[in-house]
Protein backbone atom coordinates (compact mmCIF):
# COMPACT_ATOMS: atom_id res chain seq x y z
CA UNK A 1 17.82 -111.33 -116.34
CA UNK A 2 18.22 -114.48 -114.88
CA UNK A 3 17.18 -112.75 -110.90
CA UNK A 4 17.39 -116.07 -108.55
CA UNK A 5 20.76 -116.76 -110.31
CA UNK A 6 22.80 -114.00 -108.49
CA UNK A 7 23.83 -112.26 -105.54
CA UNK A 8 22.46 -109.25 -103.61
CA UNK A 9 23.23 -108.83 -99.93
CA UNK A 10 20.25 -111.41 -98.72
CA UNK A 11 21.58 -113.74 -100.88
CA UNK A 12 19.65 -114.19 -104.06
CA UNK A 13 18.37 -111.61 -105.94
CA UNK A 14 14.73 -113.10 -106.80
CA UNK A 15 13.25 -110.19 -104.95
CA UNK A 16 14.95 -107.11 -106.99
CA UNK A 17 12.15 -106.98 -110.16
CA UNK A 18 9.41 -106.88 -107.42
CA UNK A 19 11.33 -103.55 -105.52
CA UNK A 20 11.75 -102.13 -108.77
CA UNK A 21 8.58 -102.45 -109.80
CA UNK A 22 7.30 -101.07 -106.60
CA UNK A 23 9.50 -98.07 -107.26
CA UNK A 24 8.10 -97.78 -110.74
CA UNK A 25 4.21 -98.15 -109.72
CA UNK A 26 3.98 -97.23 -105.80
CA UNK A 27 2.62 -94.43 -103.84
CA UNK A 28 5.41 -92.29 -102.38
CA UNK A 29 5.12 -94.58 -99.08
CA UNK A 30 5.82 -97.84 -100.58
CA UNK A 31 8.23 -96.34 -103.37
CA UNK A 32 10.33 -95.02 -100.44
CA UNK A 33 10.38 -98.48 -98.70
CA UNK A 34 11.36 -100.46 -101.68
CA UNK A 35 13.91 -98.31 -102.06
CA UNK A 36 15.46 -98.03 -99.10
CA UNK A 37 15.07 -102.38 -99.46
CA UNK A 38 16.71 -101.65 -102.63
CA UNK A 39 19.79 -99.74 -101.64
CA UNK A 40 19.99 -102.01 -98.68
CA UNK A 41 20.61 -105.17 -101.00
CA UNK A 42 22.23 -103.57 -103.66
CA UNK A 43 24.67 -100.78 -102.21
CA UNK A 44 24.67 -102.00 -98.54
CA UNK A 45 26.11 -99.08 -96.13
CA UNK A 46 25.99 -96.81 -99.10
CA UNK A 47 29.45 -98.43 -100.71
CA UNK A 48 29.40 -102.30 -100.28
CA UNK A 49 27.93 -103.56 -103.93
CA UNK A 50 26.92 -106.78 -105.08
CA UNK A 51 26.97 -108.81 -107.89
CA UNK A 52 23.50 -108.09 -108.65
CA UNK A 53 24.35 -104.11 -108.28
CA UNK A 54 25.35 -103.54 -112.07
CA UNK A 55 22.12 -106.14 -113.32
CA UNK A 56 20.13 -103.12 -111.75
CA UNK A 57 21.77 -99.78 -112.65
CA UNK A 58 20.22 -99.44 -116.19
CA UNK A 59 16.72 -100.02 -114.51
CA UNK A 60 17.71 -97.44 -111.97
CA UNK A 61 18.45 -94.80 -114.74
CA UNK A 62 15.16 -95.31 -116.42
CA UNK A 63 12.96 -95.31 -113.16
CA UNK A 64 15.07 -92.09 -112.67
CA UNK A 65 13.53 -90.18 -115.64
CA UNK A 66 9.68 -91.49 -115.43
CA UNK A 67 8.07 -88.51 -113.89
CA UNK A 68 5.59 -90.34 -112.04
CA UNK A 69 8.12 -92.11 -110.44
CA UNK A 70 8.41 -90.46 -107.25
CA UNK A 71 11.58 -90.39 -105.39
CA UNK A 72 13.62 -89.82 -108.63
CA UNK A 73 16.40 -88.00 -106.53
CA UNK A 74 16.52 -90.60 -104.31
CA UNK A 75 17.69 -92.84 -107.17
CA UNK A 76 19.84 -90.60 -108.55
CA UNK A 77 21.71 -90.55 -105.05
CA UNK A 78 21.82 -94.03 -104.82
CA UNK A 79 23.38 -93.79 -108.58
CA UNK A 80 26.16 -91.69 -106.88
CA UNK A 81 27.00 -93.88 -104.11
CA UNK A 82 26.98 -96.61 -106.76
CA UNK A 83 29.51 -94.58 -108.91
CA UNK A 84 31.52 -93.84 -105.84
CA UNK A 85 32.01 -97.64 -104.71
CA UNK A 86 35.81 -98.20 -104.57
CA UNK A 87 35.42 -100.64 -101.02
CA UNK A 88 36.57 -103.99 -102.25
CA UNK A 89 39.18 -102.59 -104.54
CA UNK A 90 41.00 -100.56 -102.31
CA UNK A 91 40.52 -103.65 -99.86
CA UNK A 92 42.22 -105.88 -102.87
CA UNK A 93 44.96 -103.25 -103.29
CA UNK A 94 46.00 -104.14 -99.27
CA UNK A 95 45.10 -108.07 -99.75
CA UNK A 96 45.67 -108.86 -103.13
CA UNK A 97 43.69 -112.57 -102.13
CA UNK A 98 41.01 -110.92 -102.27
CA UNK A 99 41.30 -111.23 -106.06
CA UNK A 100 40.82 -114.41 -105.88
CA UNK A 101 38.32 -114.96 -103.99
CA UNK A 102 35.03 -117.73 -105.47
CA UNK A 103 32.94 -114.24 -105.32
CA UNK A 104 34.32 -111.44 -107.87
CA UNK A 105 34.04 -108.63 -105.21
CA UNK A 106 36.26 -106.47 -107.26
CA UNK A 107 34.81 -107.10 -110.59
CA UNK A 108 31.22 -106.76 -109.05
CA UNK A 109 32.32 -103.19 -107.97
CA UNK A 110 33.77 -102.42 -111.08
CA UNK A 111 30.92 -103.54 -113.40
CA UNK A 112 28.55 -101.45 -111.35
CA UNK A 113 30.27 -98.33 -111.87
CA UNK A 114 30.70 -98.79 -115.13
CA UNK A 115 27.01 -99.65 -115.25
CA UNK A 116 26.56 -96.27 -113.76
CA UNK A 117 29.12 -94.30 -116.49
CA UNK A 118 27.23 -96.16 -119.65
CA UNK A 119 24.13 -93.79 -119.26
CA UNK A 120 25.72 -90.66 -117.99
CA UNK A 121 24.19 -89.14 -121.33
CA UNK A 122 20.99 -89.04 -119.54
CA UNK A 123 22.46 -86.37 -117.43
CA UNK A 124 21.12 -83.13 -119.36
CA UNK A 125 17.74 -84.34 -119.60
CA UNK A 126 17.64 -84.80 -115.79
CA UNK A 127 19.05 -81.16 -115.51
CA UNK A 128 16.63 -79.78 -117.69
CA UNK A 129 14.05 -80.54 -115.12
CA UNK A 130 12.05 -77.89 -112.72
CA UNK A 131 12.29 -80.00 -109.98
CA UNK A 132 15.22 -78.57 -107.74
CA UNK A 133 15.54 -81.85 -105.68
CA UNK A 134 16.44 -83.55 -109.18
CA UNK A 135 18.72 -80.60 -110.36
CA UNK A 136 20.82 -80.96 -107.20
CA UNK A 137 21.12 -85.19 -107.23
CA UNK A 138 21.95 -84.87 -110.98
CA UNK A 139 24.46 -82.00 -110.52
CA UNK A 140 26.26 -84.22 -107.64
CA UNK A 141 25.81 -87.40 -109.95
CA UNK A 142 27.15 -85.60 -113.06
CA UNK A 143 30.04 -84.53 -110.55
CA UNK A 144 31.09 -87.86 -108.95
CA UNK A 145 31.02 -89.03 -112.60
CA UNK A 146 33.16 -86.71 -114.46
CA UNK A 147 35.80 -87.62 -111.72
């Protein structure tokens, strides 16, 4: 994935492999922090995407099912609000110029939920798990997605 090369909200997306990793291989503390970082440049507000949104979904769903990982339902929230993300094309639908527009808004939005549909088959492993936190993000995941 060619990182420098696209957009997040800061601008480039250089710094995305590092939060992920940190997600992957932090302490709860730091883990926590990248991820808040994370949602901050990828799902700003919790429903402004990027173009570098769908680029990290699938690494999302596989830091979601490590069990040392550990604010799995954390992910799997920010999965939903992903999933959810209909702000630039209702926006589009009012100002169809938008569409036009040298940044894709619309087809950033739309790539990252599909990003987020393509591994909805990971859903009944998550709700196999004991951990109730998990359950309930999966269940509201699983939800949002069979709308």
């Amino acid at each position: 994935m060619p990182w420098p090369e696209i957009k997040d909200s800061t601008g480039s997306a250089a710094g995305i492999p590092f939060l992920l990793t940190t997600l992957a291989r932090g302490d709860a503390d730091s883990a926590g922090s990248a991820l808040g970082q994370l949602r901050r440049r990828i799902c700003q507000f919790g429903f402004v995407v990027d173009e570098a949104t769908a680029a990290t979904v699938p690494f999302l769903w596989e830091l979601a099912r490590l069990p040392q990982v550990t604010c799995r339902a954390e992910i799997l929230r920010l999965l939903k609000s992903i999933a959810e993300t209909r702000q630039w094309e209702t926006t589009a639908a009012a100002y169809p110029k938008l569409l036009h527009h040298p940044d894709n808004y619309v087809a950033w939005e739309r790539a990252a939920r599909h990003a987020v549909h393509a591994q909805r088959d990971v859903l009944p492993q998550l709700l196999a798990e004991r951990d109730t936190d998990i359950v309930r993000a999966t269940t509201e995941l699983a939800a949002t997605l069979a709308d």
